[in-house]
Protein backbone atom coordinates (compact mmCIF):
# COMPACT_ATOMS: atom_id res chain seq x y z
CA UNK A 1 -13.71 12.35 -12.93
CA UNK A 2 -16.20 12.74 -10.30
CA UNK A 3 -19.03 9.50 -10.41
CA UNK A 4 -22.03 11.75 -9.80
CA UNK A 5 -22.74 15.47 -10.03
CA UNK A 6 -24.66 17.90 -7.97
CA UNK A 7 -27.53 17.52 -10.15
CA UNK A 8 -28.31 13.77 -10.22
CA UNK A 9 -28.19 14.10 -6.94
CA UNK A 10 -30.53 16.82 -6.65
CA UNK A 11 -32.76 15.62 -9.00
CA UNK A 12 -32.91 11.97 -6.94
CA UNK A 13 -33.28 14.34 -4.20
CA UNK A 14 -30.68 13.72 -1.99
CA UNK A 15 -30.42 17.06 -0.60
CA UNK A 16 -33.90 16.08 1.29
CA UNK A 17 -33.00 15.55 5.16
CA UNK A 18 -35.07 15.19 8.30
CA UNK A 19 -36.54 17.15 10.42
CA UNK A 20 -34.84 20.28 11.87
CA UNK A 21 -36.03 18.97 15.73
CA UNK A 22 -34.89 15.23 14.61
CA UNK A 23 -31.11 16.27 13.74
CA UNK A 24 -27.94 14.78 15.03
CA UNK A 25 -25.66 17.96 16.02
CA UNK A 26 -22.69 15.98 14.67
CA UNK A 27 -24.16 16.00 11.32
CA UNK A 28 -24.13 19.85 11.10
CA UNK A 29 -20.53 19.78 8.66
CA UNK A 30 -22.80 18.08 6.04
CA UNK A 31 -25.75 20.65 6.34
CA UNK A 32 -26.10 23.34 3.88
CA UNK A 33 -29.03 24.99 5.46
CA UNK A 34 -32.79 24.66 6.75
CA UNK A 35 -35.59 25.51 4.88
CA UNK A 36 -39.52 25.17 6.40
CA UNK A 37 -38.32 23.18 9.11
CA UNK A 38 -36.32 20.28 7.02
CA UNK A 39 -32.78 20.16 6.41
CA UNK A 40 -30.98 20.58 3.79
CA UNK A 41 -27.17 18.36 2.81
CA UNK A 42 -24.73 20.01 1.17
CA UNK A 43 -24.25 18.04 -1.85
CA UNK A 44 -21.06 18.90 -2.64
CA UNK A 45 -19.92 17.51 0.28
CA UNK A 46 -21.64 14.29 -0.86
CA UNK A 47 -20.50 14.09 -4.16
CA UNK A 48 -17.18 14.11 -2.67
CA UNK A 49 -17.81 11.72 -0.09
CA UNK A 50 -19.45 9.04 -3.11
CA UNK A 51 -16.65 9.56 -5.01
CA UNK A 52 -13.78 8.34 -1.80
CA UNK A 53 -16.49 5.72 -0.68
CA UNK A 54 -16.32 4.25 -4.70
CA UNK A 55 -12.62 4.49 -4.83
CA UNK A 56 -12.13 2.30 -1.44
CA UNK A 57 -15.04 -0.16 -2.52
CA UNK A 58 -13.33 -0.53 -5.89
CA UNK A 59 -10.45 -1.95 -4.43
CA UNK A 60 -12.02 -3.86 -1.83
CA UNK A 61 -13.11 -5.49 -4.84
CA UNK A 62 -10.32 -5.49 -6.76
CA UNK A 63 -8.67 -7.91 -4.10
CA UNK A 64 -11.08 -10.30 -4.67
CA UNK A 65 -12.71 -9.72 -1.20
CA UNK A 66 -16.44 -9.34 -0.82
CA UNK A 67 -19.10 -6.49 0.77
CA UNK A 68 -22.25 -6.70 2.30
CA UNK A 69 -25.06 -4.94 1.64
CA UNK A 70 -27.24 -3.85 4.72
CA UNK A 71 -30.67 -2.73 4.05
CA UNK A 72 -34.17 -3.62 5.63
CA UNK A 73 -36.16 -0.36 5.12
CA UNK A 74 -39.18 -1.63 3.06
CA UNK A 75 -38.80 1.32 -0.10
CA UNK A 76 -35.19 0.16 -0.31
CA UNK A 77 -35.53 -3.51 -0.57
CA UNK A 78 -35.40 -4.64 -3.70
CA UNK A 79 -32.79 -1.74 -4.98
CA UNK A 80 -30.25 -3.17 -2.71
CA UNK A 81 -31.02 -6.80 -3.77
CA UNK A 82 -30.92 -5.53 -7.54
CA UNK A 83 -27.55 -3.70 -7.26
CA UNK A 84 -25.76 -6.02 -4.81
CA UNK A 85 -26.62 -9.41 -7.03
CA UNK A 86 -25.86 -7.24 -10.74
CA UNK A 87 -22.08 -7.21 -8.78
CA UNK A 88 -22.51 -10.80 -7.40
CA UNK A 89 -22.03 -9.34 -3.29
CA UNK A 90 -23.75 -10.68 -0.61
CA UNK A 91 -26.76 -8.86 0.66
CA UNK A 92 -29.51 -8.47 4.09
CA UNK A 93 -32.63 -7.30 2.93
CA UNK A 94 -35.10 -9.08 5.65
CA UNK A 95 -34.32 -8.74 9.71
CA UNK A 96 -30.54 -8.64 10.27
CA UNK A 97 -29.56 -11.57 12.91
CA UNK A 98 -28.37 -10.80 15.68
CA UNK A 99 -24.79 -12.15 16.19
CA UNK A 100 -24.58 -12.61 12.12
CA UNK A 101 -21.10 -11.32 12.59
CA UNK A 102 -20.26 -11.66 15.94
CA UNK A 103 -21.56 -15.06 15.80
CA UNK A 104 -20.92 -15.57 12.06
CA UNK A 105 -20.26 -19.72 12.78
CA UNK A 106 -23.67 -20.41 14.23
CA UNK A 107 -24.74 -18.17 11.07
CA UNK A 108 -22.57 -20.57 8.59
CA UNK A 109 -24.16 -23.56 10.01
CA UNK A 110 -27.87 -22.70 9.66
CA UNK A 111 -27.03 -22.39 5.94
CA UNK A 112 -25.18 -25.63 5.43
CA UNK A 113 -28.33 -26.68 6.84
CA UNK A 114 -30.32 -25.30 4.23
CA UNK A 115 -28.00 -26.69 1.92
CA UNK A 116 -28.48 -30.05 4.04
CA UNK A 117 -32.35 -30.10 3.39
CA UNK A 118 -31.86 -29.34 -0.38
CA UNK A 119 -29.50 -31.74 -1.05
CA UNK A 120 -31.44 -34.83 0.98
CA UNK A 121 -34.53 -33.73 -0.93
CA UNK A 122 -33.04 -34.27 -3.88
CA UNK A 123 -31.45 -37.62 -3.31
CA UNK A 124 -34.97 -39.29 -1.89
CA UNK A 125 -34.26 -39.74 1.47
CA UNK A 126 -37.40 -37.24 2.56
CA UNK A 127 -39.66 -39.34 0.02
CA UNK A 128 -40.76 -41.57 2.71
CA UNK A 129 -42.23 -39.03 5.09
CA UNK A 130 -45.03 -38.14 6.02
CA UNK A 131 -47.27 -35.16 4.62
CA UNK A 132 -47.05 -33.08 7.90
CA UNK A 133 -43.53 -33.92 8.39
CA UNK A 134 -42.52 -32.78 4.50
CA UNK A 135 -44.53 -29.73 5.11
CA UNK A 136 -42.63 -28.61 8.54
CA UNK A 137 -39.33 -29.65 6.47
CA UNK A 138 -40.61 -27.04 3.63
CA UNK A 139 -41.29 -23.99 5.88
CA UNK A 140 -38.58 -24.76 7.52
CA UNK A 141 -36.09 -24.63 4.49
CA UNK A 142 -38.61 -21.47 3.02
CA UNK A 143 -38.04 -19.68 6.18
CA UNK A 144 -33.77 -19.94 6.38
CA UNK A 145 -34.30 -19.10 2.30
CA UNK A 146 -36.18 -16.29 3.26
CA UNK A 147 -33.37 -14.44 5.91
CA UNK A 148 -29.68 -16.29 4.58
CA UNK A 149 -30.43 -17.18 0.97
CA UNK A 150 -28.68 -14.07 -0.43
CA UNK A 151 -25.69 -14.92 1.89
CA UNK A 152 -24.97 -18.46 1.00
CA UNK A 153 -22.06 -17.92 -1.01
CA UNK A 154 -21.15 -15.83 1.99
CA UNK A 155 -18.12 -18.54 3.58
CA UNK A 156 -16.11 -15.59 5.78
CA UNK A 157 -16.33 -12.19 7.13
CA UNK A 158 -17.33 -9.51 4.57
CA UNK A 159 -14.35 -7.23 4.31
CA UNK A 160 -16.85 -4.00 4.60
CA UNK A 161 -20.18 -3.67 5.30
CA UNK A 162 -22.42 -1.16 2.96
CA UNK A 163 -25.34 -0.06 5.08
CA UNK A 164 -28.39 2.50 4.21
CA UNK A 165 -30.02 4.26 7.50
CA UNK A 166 -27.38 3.87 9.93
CA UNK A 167 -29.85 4.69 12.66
CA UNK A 168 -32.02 1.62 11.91
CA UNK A 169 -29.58 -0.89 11.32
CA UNK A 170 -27.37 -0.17 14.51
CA UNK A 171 -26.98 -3.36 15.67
CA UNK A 172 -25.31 -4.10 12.17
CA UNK A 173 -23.04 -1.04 12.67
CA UNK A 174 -22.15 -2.33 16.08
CA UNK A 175 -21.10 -5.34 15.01
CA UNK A 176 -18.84 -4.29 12.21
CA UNK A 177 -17.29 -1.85 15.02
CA UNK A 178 -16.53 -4.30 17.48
CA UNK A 179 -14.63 -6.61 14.80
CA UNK A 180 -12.74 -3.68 12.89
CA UNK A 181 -14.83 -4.31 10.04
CA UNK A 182 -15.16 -0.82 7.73
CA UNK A 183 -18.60 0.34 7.47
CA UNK A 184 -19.82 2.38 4.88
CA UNK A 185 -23.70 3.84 5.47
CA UNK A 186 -26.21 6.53 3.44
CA UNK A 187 -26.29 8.45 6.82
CA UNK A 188 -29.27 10.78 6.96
CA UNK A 189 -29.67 14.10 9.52
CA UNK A 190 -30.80 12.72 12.22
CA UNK A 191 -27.62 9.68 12.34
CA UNK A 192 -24.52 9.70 14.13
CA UNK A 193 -21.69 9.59 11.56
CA UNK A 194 -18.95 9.24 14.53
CA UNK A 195 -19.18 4.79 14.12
CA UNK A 196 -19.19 5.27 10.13
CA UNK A 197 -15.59 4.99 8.26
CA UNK A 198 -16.73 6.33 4.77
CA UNK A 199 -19.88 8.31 5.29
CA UNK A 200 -21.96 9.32 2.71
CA UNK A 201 -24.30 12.29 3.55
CA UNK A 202 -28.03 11.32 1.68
CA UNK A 203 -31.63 11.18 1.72
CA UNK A 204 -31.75 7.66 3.11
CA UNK A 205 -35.19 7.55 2.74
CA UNK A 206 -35.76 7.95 -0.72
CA UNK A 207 -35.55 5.04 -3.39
CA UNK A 208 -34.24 7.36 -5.79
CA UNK A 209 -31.48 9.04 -3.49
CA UNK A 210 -30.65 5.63 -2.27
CA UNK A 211 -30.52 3.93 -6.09
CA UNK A 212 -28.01 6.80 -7.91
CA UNK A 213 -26.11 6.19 -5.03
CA UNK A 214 -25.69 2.81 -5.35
CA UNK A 215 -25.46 2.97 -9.04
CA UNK A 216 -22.10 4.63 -8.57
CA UNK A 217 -20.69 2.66 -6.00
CA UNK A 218 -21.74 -0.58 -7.33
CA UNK A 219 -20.32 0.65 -11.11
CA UNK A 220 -16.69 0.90 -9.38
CA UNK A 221 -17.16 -2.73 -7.49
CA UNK A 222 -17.75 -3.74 -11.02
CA UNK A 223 -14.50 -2.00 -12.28
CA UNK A 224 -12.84 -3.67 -9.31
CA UNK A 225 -13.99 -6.76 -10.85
CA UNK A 226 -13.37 -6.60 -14.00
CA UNK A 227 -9.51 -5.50 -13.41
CA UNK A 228 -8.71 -8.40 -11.03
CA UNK A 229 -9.85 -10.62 -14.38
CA UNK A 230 -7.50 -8.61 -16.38
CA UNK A 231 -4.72 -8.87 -13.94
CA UNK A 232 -4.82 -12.61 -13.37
CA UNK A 233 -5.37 -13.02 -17.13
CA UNK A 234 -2.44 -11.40 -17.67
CA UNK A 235 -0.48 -13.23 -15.17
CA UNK A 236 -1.50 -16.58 -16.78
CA UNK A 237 -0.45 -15.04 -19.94
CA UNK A 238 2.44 -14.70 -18.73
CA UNK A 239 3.07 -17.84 -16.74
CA UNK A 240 2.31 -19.62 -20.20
CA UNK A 241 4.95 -17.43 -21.90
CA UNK A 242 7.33 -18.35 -19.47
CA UNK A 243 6.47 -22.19 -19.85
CA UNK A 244 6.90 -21.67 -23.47
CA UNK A 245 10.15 -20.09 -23.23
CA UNK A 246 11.84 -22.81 -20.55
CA UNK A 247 10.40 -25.29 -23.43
CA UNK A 248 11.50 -23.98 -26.12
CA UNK A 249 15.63 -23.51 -23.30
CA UNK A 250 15.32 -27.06 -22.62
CA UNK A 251 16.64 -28.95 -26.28
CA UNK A 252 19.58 -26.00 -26.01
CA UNK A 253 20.16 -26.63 -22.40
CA UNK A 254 20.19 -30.67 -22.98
CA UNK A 255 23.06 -29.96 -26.00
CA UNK A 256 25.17 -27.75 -23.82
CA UNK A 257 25.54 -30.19 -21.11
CA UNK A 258 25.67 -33.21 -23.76
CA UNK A 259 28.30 -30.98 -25.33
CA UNK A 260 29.98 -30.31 -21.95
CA UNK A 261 30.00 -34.11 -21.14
CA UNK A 262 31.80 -35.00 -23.67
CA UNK A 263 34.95 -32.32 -23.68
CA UNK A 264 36.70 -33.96 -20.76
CA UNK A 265 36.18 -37.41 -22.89
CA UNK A 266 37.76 -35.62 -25.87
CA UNK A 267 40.78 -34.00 -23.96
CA UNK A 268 41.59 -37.51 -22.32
CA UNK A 269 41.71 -38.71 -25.94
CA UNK A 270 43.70 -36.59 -27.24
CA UNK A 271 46.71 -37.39 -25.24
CA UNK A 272 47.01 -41.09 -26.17
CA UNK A 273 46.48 -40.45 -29.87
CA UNK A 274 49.51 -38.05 -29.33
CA UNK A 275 51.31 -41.17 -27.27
CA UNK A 276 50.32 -43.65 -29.84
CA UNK A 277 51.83 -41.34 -33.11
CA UNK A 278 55.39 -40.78 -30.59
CA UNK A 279 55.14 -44.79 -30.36
C-alpha cells in the first residue's frame, strides 16, 4: 500500500516546480509538463519514489541506526525539527558546519564542551566569577545550543542523511558523497539528482509539500522503531524461556549423573555379595 497518493500530494502542491529558464536538464524524467513558464513533476513518479525512500529509511531504522535531517530554508525550519524529534533523529536546522562530517571529531568535541559548561555550572565551580566572565560563558554555551543542540545525542556518523533543497545544502550533500554516506533529498527542478541515492521529486519550497512528505517518511522510521522493540522483546522473551527451561533441566540433569555415579558402585557390590553367599 502506497504511503501517499497523487492527491495529497497535489493538494500540498508538490507538483509546483521552478522556473522553466531555472531547470536542471537532468531533472526532465521527473517532469510532466510546463505550464505559464513553471514546471510541472510528475507525481506519480513521486509517489513512487516516497514510497522506496520510506521503505529504505524504515530499515535504516529498524537496525537501530540513526538519520539526519538537513534543512536550513527558513519556511521549513521548524517542520523538520517537529518531525525529526516526534522520531527521536538528529536534526540541522541553523547553518550546517562545515566539516560536520568530514570533520565529525572536532564536531563531537565542541558538544562535550557544551556538555562541559552545563555540567560545571551546575556543580558551582562558575559561582565565583565574575559578571562579565558568566555572561561570555552564557553566550558562549547559547551559541553551541543554538547550531549542535539537536545533535547531541548524535555520538557517530548518521547512517543517511535526509536533506530538503539539495541545491542549497550542497556542501551537506558533498560530504555525505565523499564518505559513502546515502543521501536522501526533496530535489526540486532546478537540482541535480545525479549525487542523490533516493531522490524524491517535490516542491521543496513549500511547507506543505515538504511536511506530507515527511509525514510519510518519518511514519515508516517510526514503524522501524517500533519493530526493533518487538524483535528484541521477543528475543528476551525468549532468552528467559530458555533460562527457565535449563532451570527447570538442571534437578533432572543433577539425578541422572547422581544416578550414573552410583551404578559402577552398585556393580562392584554386587560381586562380593555373590563371593560372600559362595563363602
Amino acid at each position: 500500500m502506497a504511503r501517499t497518493n497523487f492527491d495529497q500530494l497535489l493538494q500540498a502542491g508538490c507538483h509546483f516546480g521552478h522556473l522553466k529558464r531555472k531547470w536542471n536538464p537532468a531533472m526532465a524524467p521527473y517532469i510532466y509538463t510546463e505550464r505559464n513558464g513553471i514546471h510541472i513533476i510528475d507525481l506519480h513518479k513521486t509517489v513512487a519514489k516516497i514510497d522506496e525512500a520510506a521503505d529504505a529509511l524504515k530499515q535504516i531504522a529498524k537496525s537501530g541506526k540513526k538519520v539526519l535531517f538537513v534543512a536550513t530554508k527558513k519556511q521549513t525550519k521548524e517542520v523538520i525539527a517537529e518531525k525529526a524529534a516526534s522520531v527521536n533523529m538528529p536534526y540541522v536546522i541553523e547553518r550546517w558546519p562545515g566539516g560536520m562530517l568530514t570533520n565529525f571529531p572536532t564536531i563531537r568535541k565542541a558538544v562535550k564542551k557544551m556538555a562541559n559548561i552545563d555540567k560545571l555550572m551546575n556543580d558551582g565551580t562558575y559561582s565565583n566569577l565574575s559578571k562579565r566572565e558568566l555572561l561570555q560563558i552564557t553566550r558562549q554555551r547559547a551559541k553551541l545550543e543554538k547550531n549542535l543542540g539537536s545533535i547531541a545525542d548524535l555520538t557517530r556518523l548518521p547512517s543517511a542523511l535526509f536533506v530538503v533543497d539539495v541545491l542549497k545544502e550542497n556542501i551537506a550533500v558533498r560530504e555525505a558523497n565523499r564518505l559513502g554516506i546515502p543521501v536522501f533529498g526533496i530535489v526540486d527542478t532546478n537540482s541535480d539528482p545525479n549525487n542523490i541515492d533516493f531522490v524524491i521529486p517535490a516542491n521543496d519550497d513549500a511547507k506543505d509539500s515538504v511536511e506530507v512528505i515527511l509525514n510519510a517518511c518519518c511514519s515508516a522510521i517510526a514503524e522501524g522503531i517500533e519493530e526493533r522493540k518487538a524483535e528484541k522483546a521477543d528475543e528476551k522473551a525468549a532468552d528467559a524461556q530458555g533460562e527457565a527451561e535449563d532451570d527447570e533441566a538442571k534437578p533432572k540433569r543433577a539425578r541422572k549423573a547422581r544416578k550414573d555415579a552410583d551404578a559402577p558402585a552398585a556393580e562392584e557390590a554386587a560381586p562380593a555379595e555373590e563371593k560372600a553367599t559362595e563363602e
